[in-house]
N, C-alpha and C. Protein backbone atom coordinates (compact mmCIF):
# COMPACT_ATOMS: atom_id res chain seq x y z
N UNK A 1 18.15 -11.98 -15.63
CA UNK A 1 17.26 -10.83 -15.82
C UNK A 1 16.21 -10.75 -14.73
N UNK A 2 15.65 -12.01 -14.05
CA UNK A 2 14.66 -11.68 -13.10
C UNK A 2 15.07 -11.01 -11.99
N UNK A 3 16.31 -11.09 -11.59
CA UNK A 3 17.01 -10.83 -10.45
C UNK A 3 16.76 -9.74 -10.50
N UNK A 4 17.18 -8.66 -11.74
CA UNK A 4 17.30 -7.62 -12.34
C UNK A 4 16.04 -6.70 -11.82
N UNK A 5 14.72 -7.30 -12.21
CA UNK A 5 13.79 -6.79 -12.35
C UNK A 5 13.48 -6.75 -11.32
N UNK A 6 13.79 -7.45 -9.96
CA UNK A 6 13.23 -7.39 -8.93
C UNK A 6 13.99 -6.52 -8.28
N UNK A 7 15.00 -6.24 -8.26
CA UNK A 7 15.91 -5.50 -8.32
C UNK A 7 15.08 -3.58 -8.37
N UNK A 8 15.00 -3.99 -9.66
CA UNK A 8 14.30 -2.62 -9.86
C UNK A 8 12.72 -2.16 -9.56
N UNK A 9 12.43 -3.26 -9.31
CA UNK A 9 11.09 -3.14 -8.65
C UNK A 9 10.94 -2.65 -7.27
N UNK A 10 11.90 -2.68 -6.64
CA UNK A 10 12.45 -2.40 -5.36
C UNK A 10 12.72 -1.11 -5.31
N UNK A 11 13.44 -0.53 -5.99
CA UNK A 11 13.82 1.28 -6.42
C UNK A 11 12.67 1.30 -6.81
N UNK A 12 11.93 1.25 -7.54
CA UNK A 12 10.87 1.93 -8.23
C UNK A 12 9.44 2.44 -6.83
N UNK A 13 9.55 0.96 -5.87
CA UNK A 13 8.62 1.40 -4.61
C UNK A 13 9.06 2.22 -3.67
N UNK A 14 10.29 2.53 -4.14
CA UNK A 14 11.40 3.50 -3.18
C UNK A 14 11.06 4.27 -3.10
N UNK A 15 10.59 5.05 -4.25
CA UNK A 15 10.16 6.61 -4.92
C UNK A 15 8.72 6.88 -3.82
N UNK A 16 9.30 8.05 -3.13
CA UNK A 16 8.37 8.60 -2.01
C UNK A 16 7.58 9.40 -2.82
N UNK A 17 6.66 9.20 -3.19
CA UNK A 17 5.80 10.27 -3.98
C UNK A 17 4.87 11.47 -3.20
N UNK A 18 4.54 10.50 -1.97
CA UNK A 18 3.65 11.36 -0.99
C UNK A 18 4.56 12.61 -0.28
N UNK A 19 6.01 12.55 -0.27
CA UNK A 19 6.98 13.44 0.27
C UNK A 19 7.11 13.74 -0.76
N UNK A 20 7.55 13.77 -2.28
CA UNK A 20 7.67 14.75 -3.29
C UNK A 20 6.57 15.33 -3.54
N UNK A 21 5.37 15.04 -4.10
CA UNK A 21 4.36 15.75 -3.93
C UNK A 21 3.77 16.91 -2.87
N UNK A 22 4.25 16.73 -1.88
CA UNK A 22 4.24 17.23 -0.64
C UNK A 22 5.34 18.58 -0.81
N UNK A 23 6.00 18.21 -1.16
CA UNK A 23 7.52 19.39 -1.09
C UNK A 23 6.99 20.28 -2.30
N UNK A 24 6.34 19.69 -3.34
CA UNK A 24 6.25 20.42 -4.33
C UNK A 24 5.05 21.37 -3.75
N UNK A 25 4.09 21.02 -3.19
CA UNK A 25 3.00 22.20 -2.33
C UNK A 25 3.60 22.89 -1.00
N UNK A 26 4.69 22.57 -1.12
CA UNK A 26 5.50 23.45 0.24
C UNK A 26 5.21 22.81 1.52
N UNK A 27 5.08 21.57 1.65
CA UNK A 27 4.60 20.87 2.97
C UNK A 27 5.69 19.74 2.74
N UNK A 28 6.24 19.30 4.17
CA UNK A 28 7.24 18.33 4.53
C UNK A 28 6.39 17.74 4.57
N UNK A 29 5.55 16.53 4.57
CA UNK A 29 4.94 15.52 4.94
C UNK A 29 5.52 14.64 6.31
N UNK A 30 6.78 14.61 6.81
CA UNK A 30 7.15 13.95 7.32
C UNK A 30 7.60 14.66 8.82
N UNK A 31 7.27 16.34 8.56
CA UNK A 31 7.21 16.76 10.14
C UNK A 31 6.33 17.54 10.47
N UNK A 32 5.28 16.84 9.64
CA UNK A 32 3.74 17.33 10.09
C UNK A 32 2.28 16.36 10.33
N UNK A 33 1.54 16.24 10.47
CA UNK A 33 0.42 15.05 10.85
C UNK A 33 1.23 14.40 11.53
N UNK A 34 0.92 13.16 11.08
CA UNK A 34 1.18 11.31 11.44
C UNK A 34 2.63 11.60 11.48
N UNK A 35 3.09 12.39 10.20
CA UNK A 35 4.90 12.39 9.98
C UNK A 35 4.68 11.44 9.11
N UNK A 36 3.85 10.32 8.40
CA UNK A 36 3.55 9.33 7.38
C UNK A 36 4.15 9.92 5.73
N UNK A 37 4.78 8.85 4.86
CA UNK A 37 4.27 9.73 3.74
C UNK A 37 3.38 8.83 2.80
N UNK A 38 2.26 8.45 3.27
CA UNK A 38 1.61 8.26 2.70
C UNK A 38 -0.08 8.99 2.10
N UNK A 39 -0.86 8.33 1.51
CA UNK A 39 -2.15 9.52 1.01
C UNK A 39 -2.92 9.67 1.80
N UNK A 40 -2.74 9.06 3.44
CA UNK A 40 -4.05 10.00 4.09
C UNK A 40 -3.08 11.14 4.30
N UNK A 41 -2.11 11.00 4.85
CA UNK A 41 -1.57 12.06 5.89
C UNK A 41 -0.95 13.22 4.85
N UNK A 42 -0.93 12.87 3.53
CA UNK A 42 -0.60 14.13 2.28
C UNK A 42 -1.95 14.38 2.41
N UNK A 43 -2.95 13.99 2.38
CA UNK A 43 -4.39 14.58 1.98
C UNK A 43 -5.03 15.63 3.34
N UNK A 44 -4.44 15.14 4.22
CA UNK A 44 -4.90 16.10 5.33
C UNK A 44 -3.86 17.21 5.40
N UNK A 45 -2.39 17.62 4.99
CA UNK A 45 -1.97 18.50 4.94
C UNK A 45 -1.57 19.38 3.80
N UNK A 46 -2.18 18.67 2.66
CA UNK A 46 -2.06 19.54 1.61
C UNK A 46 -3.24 19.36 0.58
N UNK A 47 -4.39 18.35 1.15
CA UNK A 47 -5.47 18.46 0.03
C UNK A 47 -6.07 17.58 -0.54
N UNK A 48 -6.96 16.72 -0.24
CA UNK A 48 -7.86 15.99 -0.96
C UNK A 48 -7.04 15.64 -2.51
N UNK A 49 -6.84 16.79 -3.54
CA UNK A 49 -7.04 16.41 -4.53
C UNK A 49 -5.34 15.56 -4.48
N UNK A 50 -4.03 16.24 -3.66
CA UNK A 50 -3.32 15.43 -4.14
C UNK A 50 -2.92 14.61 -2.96
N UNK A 51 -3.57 14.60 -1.91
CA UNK A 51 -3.26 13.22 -1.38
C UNK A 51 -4.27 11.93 -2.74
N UNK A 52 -5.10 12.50 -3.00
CA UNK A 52 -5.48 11.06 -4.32
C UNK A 52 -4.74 11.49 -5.04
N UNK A 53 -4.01 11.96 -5.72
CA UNK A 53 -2.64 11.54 -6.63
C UNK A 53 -1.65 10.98 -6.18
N UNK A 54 -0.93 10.81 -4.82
CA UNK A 54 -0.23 10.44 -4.05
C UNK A 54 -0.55 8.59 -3.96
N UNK A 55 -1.89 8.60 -3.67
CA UNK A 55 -2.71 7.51 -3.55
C UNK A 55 -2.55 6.80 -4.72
N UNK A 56 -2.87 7.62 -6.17
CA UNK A 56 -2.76 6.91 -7.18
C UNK A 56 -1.35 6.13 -7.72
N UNK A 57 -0.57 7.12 -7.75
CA UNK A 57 1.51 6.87 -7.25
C UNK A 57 1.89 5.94 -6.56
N UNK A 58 1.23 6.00 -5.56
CA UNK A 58 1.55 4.89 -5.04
C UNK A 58 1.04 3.18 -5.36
N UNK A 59 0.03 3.16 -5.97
CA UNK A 59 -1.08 2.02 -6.32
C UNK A 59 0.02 1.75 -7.40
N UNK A 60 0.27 2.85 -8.64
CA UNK A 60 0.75 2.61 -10.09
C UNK A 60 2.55 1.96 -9.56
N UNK A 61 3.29 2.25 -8.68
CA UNK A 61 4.13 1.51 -7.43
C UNK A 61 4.18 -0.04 -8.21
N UNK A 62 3.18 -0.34 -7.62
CA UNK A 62 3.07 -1.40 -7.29
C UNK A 62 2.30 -2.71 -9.03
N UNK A 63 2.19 -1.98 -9.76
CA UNK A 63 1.38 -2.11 -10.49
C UNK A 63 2.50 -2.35 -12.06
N UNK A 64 2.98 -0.81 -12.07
CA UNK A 64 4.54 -1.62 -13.04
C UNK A 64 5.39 -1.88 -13.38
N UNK A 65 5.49 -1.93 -11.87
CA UNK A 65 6.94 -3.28 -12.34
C UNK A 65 6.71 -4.82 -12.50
N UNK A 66 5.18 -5.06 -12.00
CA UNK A 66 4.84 -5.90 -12.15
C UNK A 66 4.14 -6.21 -14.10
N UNK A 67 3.78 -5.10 -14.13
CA UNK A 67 3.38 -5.50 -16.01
C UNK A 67 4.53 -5.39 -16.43
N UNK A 68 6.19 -4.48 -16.12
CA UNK A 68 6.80 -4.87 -16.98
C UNK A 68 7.52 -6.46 -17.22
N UNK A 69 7.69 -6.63 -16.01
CA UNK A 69 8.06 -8.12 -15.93
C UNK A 69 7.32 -8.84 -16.32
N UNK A 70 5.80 -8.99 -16.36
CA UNK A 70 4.97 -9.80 -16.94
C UNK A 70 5.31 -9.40 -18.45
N UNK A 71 5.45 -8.80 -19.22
CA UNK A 71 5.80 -8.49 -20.13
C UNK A 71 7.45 -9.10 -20.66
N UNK A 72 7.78 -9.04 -19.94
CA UNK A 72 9.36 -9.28 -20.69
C UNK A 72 9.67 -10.74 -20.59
N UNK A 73 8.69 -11.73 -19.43
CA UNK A 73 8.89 -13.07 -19.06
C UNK A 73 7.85 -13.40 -19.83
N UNK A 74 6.97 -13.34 -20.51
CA UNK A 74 5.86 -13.78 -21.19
C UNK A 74 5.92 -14.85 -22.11
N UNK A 75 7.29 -15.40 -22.01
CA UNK A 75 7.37 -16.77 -22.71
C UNK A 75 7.94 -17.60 -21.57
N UNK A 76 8.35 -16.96 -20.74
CA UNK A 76 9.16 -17.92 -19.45
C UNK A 76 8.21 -18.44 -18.46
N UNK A 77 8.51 -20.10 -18.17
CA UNK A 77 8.20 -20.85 -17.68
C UNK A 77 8.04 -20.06 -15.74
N UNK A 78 8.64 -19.44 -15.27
CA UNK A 78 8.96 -18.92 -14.36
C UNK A 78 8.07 -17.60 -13.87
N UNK A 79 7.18 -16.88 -14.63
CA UNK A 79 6.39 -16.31 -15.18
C UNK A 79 5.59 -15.98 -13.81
N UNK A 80 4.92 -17.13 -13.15
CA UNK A 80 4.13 -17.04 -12.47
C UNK A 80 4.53 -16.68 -10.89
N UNK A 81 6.20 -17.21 -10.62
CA UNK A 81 6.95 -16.85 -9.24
C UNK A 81 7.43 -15.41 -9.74
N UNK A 82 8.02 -14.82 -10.93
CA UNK A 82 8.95 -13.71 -10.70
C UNK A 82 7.72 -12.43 -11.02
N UNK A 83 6.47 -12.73 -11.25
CA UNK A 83 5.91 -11.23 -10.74
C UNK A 83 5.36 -10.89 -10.53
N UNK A 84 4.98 -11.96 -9.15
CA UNK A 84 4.19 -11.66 -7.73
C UNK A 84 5.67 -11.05 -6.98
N UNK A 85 6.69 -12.08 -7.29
CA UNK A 85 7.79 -11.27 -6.61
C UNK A 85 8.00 -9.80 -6.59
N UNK A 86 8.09 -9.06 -8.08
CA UNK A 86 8.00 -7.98 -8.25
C UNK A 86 7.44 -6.83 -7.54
N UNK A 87 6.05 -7.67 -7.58
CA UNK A 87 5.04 -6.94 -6.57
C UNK A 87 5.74 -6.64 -5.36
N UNK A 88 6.06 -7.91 -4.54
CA UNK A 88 6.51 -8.11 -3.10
C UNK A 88 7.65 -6.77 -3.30
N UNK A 89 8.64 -7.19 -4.35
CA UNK A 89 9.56 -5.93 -3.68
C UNK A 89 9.20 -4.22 -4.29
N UNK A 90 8.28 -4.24 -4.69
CA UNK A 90 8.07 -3.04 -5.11
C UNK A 90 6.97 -2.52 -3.91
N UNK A 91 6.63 -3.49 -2.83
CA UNK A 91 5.96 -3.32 -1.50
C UNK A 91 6.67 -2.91 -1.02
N UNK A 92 7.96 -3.78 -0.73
CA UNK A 92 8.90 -3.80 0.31
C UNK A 92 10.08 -2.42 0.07
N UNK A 93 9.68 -1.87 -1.35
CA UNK A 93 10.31 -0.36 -1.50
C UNK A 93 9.23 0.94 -0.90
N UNK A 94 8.33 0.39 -0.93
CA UNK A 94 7.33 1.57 -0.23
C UNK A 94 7.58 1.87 1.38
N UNK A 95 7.58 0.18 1.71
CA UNK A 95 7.63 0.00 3.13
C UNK A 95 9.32 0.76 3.69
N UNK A 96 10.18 0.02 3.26
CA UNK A 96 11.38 0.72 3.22
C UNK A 96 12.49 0.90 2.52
N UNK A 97 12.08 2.31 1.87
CA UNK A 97 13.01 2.72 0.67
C UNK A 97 13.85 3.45 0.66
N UNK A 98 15.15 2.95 0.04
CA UNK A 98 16.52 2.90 0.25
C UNK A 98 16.70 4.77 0.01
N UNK A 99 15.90 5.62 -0.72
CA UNK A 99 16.06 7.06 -0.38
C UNK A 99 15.63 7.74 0.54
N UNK A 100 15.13 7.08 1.49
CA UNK A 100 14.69 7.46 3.34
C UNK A 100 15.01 7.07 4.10
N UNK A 101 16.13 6.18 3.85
CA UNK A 101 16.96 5.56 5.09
C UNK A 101 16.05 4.95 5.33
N UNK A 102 15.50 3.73 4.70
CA UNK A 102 14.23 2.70 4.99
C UNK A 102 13.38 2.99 5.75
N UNK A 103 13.20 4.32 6.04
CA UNK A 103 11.43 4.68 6.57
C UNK A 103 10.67 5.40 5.74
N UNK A 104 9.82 4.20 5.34
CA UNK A 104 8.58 4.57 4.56
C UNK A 104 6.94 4.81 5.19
N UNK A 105 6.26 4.36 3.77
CA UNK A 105 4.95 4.15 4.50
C UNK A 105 4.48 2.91 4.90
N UNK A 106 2.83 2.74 4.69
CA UNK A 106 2.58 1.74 5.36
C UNK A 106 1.81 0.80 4.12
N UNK A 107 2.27 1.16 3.11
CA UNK A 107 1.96 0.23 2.30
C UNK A 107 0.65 0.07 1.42
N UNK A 108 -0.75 0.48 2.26
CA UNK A 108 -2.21 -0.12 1.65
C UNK A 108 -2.06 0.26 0.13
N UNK A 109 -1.80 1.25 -0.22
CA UNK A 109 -2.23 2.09 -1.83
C UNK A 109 -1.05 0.87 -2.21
N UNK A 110 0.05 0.68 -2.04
CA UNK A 110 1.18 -0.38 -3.16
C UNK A 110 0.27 -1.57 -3.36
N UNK A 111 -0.22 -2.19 -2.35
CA UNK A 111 -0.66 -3.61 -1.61
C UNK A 111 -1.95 -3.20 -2.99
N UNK A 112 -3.11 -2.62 -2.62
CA UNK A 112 -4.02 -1.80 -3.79
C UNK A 112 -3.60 -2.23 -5.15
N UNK A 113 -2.86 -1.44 -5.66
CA UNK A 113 -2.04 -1.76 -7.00
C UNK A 113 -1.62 -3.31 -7.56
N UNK A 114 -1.11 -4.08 -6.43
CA UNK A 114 -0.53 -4.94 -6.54
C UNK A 114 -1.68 -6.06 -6.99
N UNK A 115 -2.59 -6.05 -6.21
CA UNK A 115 -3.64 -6.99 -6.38
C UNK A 115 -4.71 -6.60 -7.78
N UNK A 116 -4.77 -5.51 -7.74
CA UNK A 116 -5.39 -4.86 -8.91
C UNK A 116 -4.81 -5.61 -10.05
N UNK A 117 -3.85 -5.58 -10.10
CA UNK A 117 -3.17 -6.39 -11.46
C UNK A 117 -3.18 -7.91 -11.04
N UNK A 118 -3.07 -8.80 -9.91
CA UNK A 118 -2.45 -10.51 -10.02
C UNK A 118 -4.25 -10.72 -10.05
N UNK A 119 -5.22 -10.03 -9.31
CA UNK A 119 -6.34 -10.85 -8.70
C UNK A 119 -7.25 -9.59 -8.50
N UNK A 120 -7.71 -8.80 -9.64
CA UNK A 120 -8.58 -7.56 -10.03
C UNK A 120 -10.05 -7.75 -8.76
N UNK A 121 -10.73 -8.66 -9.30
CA UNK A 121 -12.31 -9.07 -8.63
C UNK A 121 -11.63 -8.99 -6.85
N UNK A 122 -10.62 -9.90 -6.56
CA UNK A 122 -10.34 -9.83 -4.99
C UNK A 122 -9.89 -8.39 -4.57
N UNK A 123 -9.11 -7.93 -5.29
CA UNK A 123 -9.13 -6.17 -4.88
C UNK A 123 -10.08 -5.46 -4.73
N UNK A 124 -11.28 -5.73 -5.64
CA UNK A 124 -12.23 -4.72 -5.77
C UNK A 124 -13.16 -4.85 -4.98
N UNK A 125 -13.02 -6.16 -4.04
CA UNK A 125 -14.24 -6.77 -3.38
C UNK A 125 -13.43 -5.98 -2.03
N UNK A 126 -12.28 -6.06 -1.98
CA UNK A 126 -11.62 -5.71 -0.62
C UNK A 126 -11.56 -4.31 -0.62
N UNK A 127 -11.28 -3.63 -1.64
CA UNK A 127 -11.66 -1.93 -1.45
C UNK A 127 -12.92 -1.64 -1.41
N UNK A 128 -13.88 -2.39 -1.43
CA UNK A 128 -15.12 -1.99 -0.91
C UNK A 128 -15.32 -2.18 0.53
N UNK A 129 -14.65 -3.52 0.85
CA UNK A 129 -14.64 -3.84 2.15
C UNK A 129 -14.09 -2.70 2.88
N UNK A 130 -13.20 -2.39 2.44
CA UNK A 130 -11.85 -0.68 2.61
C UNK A 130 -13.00 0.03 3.34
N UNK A 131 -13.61 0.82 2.08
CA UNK A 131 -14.62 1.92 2.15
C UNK A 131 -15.84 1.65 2.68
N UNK A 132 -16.01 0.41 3.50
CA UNK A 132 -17.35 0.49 4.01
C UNK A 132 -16.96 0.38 5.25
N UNK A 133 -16.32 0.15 5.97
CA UNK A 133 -15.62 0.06 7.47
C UNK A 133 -14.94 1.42 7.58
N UNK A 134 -14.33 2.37 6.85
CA UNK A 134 -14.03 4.04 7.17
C UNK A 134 -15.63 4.44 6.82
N UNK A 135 -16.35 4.43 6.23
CA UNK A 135 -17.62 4.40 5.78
C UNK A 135 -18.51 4.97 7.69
N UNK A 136 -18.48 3.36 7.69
CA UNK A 136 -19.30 3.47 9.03
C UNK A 136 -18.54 3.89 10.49
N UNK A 137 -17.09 3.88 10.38
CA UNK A 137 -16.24 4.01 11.34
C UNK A 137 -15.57 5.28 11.49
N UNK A 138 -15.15 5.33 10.73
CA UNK A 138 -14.16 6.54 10.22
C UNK A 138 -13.00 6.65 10.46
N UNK A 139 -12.51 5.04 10.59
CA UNK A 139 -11.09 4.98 10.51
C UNK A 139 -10.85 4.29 9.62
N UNK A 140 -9.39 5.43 9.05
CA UNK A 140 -8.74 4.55 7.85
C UNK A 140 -7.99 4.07 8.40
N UNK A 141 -7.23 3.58 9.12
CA UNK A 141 -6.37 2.69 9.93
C UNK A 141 -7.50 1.11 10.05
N UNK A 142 -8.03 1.16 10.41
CA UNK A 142 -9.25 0.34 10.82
C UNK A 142 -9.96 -0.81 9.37
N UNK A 143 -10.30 0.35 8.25
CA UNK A 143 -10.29 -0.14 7.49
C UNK A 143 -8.86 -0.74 6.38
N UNK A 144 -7.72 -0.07 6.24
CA UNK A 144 -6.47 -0.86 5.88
C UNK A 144 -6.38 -2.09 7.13
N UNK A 145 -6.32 -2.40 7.91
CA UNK A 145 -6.37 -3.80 8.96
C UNK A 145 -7.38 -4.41 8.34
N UNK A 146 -8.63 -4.42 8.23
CA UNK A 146 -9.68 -5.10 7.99
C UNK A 146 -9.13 -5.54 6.72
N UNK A 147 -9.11 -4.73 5.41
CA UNK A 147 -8.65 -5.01 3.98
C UNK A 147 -7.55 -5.89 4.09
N UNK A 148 -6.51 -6.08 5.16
CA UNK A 148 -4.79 -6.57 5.03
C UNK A 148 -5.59 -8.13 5.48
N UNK A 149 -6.36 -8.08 6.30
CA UNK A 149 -6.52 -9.48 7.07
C UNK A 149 -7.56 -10.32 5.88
N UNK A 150 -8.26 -9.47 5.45
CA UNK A 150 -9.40 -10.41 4.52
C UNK A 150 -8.70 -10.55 3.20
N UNK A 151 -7.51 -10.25 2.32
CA UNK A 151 -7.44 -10.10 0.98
C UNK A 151 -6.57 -11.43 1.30
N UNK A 152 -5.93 -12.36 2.01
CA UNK A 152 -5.76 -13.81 1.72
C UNK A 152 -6.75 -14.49 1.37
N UNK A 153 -7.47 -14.71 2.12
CA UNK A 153 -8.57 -15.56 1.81
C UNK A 153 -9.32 -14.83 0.71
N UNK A 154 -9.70 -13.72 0.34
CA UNK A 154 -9.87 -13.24 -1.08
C UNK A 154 -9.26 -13.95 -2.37
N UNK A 155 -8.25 -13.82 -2.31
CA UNK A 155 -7.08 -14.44 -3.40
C UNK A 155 -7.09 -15.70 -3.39
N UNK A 156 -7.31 -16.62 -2.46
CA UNK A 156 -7.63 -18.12 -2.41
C UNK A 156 -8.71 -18.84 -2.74
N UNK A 157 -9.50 -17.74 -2.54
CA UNK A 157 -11.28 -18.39 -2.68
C UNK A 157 -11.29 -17.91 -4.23
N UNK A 158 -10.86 -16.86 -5.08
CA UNK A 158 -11.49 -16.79 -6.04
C UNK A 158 -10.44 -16.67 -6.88
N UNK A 159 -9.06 -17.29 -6.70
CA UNK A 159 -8.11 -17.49 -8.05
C UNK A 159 -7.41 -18.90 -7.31
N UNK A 160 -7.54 -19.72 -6.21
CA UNK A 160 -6.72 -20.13 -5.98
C UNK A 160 -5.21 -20.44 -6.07
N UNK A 161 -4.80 -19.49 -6.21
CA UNK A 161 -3.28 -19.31 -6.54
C UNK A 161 -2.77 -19.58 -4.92
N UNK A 162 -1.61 -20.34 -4.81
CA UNK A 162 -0.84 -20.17 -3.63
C UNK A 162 0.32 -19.38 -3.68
N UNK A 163 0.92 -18.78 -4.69
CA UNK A 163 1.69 -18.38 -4.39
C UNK A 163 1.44 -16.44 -4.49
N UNK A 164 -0.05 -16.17 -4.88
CA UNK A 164 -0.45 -14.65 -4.89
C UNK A 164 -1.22 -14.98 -3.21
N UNK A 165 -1.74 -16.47 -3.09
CA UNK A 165 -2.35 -16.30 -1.79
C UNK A 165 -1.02 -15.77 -0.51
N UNK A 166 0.17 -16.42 -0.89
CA UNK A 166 1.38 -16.44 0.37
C UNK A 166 1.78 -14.31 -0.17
N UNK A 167 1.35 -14.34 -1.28
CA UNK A 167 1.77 -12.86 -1.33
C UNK A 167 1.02 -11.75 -0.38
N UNK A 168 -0.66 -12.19 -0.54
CA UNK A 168 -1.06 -11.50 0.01
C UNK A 168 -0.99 -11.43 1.70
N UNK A 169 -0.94 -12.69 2.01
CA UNK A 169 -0.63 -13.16 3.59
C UNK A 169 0.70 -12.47 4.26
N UNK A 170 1.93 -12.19 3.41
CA UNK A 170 2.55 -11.57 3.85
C UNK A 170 2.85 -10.45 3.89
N UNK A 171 1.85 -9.37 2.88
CA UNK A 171 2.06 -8.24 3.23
C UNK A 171 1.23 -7.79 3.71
N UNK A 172 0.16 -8.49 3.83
CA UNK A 172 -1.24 -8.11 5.26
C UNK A 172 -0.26 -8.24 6.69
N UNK A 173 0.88 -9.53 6.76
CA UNK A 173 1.39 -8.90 7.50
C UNK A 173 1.93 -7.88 8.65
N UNK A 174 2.70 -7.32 7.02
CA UNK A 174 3.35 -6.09 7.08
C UNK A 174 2.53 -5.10 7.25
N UNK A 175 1.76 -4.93 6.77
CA UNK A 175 0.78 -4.06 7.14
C UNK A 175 0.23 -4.14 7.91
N UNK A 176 -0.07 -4.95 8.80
CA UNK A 176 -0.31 -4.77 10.31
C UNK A 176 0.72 -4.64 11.47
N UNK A 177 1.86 -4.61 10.87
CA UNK A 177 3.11 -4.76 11.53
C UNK A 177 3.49 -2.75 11.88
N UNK A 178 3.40 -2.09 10.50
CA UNK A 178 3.03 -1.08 10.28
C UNK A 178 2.42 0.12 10.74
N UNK A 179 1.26 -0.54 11.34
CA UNK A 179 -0.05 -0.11 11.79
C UNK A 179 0.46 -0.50 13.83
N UNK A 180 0.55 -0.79 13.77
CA UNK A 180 1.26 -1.29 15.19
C UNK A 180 0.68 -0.04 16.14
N UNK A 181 1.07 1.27 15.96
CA UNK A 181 0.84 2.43 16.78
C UNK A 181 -0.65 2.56 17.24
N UNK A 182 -1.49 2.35 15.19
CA UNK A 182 -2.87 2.92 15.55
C UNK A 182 -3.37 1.32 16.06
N UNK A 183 -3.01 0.50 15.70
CA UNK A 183 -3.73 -0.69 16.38
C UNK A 183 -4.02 -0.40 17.81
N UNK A 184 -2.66 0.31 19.12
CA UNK A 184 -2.78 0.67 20.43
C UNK A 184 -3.32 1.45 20.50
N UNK A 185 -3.66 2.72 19.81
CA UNK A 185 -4.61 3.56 19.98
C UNK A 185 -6.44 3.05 19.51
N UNK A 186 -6.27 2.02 18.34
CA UNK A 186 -7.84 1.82 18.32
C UNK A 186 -8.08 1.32 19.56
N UNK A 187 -7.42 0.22 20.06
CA UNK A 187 -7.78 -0.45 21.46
C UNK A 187 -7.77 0.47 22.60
N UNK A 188 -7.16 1.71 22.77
CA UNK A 188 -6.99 2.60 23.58
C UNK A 188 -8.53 3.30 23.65
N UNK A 189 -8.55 3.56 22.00
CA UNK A 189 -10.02 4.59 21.74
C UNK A 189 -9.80 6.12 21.86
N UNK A 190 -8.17 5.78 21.37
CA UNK A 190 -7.38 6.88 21.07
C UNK A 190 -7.54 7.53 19.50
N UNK A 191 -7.68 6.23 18.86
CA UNK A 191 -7.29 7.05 17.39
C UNK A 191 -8.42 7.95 16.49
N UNK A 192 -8.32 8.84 15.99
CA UNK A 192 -8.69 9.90 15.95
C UNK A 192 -9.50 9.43 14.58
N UNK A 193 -10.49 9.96 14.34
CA UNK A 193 -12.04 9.36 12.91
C UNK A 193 -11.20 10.42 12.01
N UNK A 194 -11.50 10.27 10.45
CA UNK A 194 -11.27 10.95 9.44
C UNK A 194 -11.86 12.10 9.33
N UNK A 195 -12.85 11.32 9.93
CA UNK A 195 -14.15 12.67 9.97
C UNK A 195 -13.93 13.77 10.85
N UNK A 196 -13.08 13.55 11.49
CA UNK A 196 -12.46 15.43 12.46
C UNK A 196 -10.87 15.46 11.43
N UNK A 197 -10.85 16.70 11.29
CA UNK A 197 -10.07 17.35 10.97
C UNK A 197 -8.66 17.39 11.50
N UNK A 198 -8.30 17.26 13.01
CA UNK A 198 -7.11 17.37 13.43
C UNK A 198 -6.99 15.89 13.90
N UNK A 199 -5.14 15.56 13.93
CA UNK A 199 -4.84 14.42 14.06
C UNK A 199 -5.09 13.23 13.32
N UNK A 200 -4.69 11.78 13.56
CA UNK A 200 -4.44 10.75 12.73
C UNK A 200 -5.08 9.92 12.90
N UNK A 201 -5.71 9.18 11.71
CA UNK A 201 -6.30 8.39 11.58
C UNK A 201 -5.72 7.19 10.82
N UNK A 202 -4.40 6.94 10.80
CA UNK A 202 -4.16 5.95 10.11
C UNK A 202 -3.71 6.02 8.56
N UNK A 203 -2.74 6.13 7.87
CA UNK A 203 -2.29 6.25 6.48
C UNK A 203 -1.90 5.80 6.01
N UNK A 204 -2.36 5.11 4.80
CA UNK A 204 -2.13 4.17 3.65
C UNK A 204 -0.76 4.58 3.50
């Protein structure tokens, strides 16, 4: 059954919400902005209110397949490896999901979700960290890097878990792996603040 679940945790991060949502307001998400489908780049072409639903979709991603498995293993000894796993592949369906020919997004809102449920206090300390670096910067690219690199040591210092710490380490990763483009453009002094209107700033 764990196999199972991870299994389906994987389809479940598949589900492009920021491109359905998007289609449903008459916008491709994917041949317009960034081309991202994630909630900045839905929020700059179709709207504040549902790039944060997009945002939220994507967080809830990541969020249950992990309670259902915590739920269904809740007497199993195994409990504690199969759903951080969950998490991981319900990342690794955002990142690349099998109904986009494995190009997805870039993960932050799943990654969000994910921690919200294993390690609540380290999420909440790191989405502040999030929002105070776009805050003073005005890059959300900038701040998802900052959030991907600090939420290991988050998860270590205040649950010591190693195996949510190796979770978070590897999809900070990925998420900088992700980010790859705007990383050359922050260093360029290319990439574009939230705070102007045209062009990219980086999308969850």
């Amino acid at each position: 059954m764990e196999y199972l679940l991870v299994i389906g945790s994987y389809l479940i991060g598949s589900i492009p919400f920021g491109l359905v949502l998007g289609k449903v307001a008459g916008v491709d998400v994917r041949a317009a902005g960034s081309g991202n489908i994630g909630a900045t780049n839905v929020a700059r072409l179709v709207g504040k209110k549902v790039g944060a639903l997009t945002l939220v979709c994507d967080a809830l991603k990541g969020i249950l397949p992990m309670l259902v498995a915590g739920w269904l293993l809740a007497d199993g000894s195994g409990r504690e490896l199969w759903v951080p796993l969950c998490g991981g592949a319900a990342f690794l369906g955002h990142l690349y999901p099998l109904y986009l020919k494995f190009k997805g997004g870039k993960g932050v809102a799943t990654a969000l979700g994910i921690f919200l449920y294993l390690t609540p206090v380290a999420a909440l300390i790191d989405l502040l960290i999030f929002v105070g670096v776009v805050y003073n910067w005005g890059y959300v690219s900038l701040g998802s890097l900052t959030a991907a690199l600090l939420m290991p040591g988050l998860v270590w210092l205040l649950t010591g878990s190693l195996s949510n710490s190796l979770l978070a380490f590897g999809i900070g990763v990925l998420i900088w792996v992700k980010h790859r483009e705007n990383i050359e453009r922050l260093m360029k002094h290319e990439e574009k603040s939230w705070r102007k209107k045209d062009g990219d700033s980086g999308n969850p």
